[in-house]
Protein backbone atom coordinates (compact mmCIF):
# COMPACT_ATOMS: atom_id res chain seq x y z
CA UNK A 1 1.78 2.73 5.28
CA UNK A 2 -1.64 4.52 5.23
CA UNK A 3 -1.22 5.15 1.22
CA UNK A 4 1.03 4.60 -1.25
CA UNK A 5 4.03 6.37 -0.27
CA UNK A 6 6.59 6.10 -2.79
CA UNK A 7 9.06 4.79 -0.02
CA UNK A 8 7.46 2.54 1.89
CA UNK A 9 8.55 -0.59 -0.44
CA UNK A 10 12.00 1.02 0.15
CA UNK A 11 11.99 0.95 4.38
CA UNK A 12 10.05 -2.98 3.95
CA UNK A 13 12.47 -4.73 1.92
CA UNK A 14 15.22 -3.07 4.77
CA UNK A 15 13.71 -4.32 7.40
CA UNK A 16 13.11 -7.83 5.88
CA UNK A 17 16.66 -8.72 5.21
CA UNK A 18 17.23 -7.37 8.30
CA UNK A 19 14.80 -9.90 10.16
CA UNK A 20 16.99 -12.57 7.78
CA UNK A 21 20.16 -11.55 8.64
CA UNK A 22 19.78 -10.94 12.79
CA UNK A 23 16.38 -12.58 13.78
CA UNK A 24 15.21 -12.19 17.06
CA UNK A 25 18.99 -11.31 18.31
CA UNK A 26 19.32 -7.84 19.78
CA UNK A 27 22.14 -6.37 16.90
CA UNK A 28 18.95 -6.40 14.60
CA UNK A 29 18.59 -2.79 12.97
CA UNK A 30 21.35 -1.73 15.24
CA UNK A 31 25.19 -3.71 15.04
CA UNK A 32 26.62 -1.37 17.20
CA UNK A 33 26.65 -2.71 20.52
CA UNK A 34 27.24 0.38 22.48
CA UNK A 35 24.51 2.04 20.96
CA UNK A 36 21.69 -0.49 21.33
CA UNK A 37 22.65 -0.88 25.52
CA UNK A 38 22.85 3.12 25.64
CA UNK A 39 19.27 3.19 23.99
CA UNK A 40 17.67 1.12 25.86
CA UNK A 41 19.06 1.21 29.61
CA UNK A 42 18.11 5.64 28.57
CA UNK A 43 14.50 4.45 28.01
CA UNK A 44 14.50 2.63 30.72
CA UNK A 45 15.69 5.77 33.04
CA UNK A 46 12.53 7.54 32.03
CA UNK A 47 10.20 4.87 32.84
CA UNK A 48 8.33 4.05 36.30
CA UNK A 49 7.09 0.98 37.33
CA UNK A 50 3.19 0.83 36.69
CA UNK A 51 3.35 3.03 33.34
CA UNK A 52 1.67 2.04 30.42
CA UNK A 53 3.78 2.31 27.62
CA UNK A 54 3.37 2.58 23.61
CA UNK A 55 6.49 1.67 22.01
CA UNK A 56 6.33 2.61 18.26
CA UNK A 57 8.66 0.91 16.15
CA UNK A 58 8.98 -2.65 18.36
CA UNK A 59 11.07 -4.12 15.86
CA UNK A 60 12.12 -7.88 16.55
CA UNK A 61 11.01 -7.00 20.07
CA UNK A 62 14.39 -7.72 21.64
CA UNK A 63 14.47 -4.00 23.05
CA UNK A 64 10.95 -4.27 24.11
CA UNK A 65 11.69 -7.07 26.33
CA UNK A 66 14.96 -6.08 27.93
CA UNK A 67 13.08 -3.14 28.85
CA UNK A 68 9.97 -5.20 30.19
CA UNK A 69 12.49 -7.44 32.32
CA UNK A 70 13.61 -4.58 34.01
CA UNK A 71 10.68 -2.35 34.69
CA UNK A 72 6.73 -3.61 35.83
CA UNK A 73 4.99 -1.37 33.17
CA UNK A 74 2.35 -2.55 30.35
CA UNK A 75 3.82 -2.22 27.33
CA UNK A 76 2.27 -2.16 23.56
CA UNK A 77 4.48 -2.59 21.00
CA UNK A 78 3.81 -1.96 17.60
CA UNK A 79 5.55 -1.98 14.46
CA UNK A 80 4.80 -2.29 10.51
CA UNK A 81 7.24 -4.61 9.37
CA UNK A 82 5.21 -8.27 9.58
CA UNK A 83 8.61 -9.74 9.09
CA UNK A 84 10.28 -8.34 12.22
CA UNK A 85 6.65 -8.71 14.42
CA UNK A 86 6.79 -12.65 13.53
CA UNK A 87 10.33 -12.62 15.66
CA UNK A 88 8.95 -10.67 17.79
CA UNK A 89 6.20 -13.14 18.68
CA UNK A 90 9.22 -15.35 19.45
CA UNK A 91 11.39 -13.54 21.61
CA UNK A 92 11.86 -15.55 25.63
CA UNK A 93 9.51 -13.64 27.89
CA UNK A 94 10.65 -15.64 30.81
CA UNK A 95 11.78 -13.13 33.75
CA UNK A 96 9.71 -10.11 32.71
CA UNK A 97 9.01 -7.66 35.64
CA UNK A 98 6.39 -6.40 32.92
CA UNK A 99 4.24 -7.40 29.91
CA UNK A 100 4.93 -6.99 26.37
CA UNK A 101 1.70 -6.89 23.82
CA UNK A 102 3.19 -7.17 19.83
CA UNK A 103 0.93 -5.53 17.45
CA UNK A 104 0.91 -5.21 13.60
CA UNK A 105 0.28 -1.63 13.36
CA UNK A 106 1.47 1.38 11.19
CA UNK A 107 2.07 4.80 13.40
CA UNK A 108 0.69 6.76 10.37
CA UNK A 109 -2.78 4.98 10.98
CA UNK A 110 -2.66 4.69 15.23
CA UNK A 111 -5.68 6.60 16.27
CA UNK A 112 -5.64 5.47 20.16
CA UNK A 113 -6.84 8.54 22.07
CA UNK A 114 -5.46 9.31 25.81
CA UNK A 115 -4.44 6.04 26.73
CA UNK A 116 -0.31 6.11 27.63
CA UNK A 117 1.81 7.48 30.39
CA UNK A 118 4.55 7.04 28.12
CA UNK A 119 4.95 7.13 24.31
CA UNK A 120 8.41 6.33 23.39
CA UNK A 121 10.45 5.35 19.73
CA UNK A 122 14.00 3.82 19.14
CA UNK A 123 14.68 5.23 15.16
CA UNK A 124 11.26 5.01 14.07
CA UNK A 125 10.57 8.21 12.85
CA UNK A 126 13.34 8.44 11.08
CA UNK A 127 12.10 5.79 8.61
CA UNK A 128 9.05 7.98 7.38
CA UNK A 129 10.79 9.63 4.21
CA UNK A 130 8.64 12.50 4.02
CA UNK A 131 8.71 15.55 7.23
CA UNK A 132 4.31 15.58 6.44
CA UNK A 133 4.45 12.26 7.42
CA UNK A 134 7.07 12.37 10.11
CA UNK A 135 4.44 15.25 11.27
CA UNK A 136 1.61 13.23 11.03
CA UNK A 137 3.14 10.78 13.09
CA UNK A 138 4.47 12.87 16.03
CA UNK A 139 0.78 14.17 15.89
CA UNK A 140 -0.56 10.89 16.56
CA UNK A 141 2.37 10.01 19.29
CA UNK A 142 0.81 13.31 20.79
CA UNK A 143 -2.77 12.41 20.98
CA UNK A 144 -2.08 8.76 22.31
CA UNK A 145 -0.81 10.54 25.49
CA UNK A 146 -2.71 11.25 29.04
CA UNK A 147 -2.56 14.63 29.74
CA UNK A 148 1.15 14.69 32.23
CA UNK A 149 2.32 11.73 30.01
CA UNK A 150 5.87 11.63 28.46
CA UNK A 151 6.65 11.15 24.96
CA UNK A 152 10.82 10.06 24.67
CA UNK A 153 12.18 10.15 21.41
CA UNK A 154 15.12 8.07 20.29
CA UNK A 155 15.70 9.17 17.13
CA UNK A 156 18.37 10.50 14.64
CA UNK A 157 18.85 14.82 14.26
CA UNK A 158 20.42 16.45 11.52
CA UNK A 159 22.61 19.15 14.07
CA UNK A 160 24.47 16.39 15.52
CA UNK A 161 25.41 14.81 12.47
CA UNK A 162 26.47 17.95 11.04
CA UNK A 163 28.62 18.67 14.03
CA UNK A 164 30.18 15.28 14.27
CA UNK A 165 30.89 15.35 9.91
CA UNK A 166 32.37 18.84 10.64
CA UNK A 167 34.50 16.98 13.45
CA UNK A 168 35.50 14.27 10.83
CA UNK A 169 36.45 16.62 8.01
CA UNK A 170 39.05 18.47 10.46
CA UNK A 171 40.89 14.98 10.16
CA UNK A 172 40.68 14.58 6.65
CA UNK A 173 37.70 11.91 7.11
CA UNK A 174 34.70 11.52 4.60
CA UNK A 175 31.20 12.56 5.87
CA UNK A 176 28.78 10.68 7.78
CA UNK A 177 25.48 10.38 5.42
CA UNK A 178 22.40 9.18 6.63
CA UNK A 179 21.01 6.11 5.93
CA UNK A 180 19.45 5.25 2.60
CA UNK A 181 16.20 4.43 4.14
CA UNK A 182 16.05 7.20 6.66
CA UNK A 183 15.10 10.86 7.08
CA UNK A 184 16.90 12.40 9.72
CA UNK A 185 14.59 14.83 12.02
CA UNK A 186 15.27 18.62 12.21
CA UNK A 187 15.45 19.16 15.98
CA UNK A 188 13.90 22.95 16.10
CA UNK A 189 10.81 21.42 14.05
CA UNK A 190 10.44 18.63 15.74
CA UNK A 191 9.95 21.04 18.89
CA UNK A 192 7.86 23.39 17.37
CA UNK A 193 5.33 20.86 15.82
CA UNK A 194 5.13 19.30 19.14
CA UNK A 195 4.76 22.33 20.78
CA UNK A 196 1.56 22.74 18.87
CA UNK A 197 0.07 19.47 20.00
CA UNK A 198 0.34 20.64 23.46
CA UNK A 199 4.16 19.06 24.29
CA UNK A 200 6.66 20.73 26.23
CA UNK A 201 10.33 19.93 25.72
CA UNK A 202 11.60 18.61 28.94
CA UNK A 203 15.25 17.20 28.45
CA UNK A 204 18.10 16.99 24.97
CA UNK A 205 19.89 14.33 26.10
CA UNK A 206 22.84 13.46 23.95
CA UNK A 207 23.65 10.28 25.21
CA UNK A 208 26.00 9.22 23.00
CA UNK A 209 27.71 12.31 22.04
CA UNK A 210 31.32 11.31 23.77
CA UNK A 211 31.14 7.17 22.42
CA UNK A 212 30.45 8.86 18.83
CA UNK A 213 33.02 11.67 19.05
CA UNK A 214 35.83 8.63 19.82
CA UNK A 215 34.27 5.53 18.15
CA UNK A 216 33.34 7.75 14.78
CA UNK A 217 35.92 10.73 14.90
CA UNK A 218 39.51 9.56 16.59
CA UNK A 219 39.20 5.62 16.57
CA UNK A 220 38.84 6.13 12.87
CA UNK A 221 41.54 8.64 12.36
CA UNK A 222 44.00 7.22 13.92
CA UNK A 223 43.49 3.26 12.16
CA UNK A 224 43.56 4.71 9.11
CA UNK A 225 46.93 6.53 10.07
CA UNK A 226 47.73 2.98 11.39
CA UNK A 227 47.01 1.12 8.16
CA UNK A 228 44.03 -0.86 10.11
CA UNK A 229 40.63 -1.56 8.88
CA UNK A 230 37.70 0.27 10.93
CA UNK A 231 35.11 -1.72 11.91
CA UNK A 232 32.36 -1.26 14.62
CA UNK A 233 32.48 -2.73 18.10
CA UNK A 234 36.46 -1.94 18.19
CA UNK A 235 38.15 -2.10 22.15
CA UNK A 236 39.52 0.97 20.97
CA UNK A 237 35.92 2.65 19.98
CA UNK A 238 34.52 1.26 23.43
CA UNK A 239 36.57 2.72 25.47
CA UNK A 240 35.03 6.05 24.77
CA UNK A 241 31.60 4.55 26.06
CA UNK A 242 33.33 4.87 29.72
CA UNK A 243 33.66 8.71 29.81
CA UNK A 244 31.65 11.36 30.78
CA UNK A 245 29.03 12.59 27.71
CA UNK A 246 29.74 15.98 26.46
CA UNK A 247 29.33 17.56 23.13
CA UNK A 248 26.38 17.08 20.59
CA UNK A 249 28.42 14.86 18.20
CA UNK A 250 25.92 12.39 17.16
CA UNK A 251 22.97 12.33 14.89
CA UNK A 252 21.30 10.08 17.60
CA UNK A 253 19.66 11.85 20.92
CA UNK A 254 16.72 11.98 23.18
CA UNK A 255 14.16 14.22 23.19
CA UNK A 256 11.64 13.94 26.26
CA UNK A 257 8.59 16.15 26.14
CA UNK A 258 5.57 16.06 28.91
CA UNK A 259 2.13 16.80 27.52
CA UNK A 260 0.10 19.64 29.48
């Protein structure tokens, strides 16, 4: 981090058992299977071939190069965990439509002016523990943008957990916190700070909203009823992955803004 944020030895010791446990596999900082596909086949939806892309928050570059194989856009990929950059620098490029670049770089430091069609995160943002930061960050997201370019936000929301816990305590289930490392964004801020960095909110896509409601809310509901132990990746969970999205039950959405 730029200074000596109380957290930050917090969200790097995270991510470096994470690069233990999962190397460069693609269930690193996400074990939920759904989830990581429904991420990144979303980004990929917003992309167009020839776009040159900032991904902040590359992780073990797994996403970053699922993404490149199936789009021809120029991708930089940055992230400030050296741990999960060294896997990164591993991950089989063969196939690639596109090109991946892996940089060591901290978003509260990225001062690149003008220079993306495309700015986009996967539950980065959420790992800055402070909203100034968060703020600062979003700022610099903002100014890394062409003017027309599109900033897509993966990220976790506090009004979609709060509507999926209220969902959960109707069956007698325990809330849904957020993760010790993470500070989940307030949507109506997040719109309004962009707003004044010259971003317009195009899309709220809650991609996930349906797979949560069944995979978080009823799967879990009905094994406890059934004596089971709940787990992720359940047959029963997926099934809810194959029906139309409604709702706003999960912390995790997209937010796609175009910058005048």
């Amino acid at each position: 981090m730029a200074k000596n944020r109380g957290y930050q030895k917090l969200v790097k010791e995270h991510y470096h058992k994470e690069a233990q446990a999962h190397g460069v596999h693609a269930t690193s900082t996400m074990a939920d299977k759904v989830t990581r596909l429904r991420e990144i086949d979303n980004i990929i939806s917003y992309l167009k071939n020839g776009d040159r892309c900032l991904e902040v928050g590359c992780g073990n570059g797994a996403g970053s190069v699922a993404i490149a194989r199936a789009k021809a856009v120029k991708m930089t990929c940055i992230d400030f965990s050296e741990d999960l950059l060294a896997l990164a620098q591993k991950q089989p490029t063969k196939g690639m439509r596109g090109t991946v670049e892996f940089k060591h770089q901290d978003v509260l430091t990225l001062d690149d002016k003008k220079r993306y069609d495309v700015v986009f995160t996967e539950r980065c943002i959420i790992n800055l523990m402070e909203w100034q930061d968060q703020k600062d960050a979003l700022a610099r997201m903002a100014a890394a943008l062409k003017a027309g370019g599109r900033m897509v936000l993966v990220e976790s929301f506090t009004d979609g957990l709060a509507e999926l816990n209220a969902a959960r305590s109707d069956l007698g289930l325990p809330a849904i916190d957020p993760a010790y490392h993470n500070l989940h964004l307030d949507k109506e801020k997040t719109i309004k700070h962009l707003a004044a960095e010259g971003l317009v909110l195009q899309e709220e896509n809650n991609f996930l909203s349906t797979y949560t409601f069944g995979s978080r809310v009823v799967y879990p509901a009905i094994a406890r009823a059934a004596g089971k132990d709940i787990r992720y990746n359940s047959a029963f969970g997926n099934f809810f992955a194959l029906l139309p999205n409604a709702g706003n039950y999960s912390q995790l959405k997209i937010l796609v803004f175009r910058k005048k």
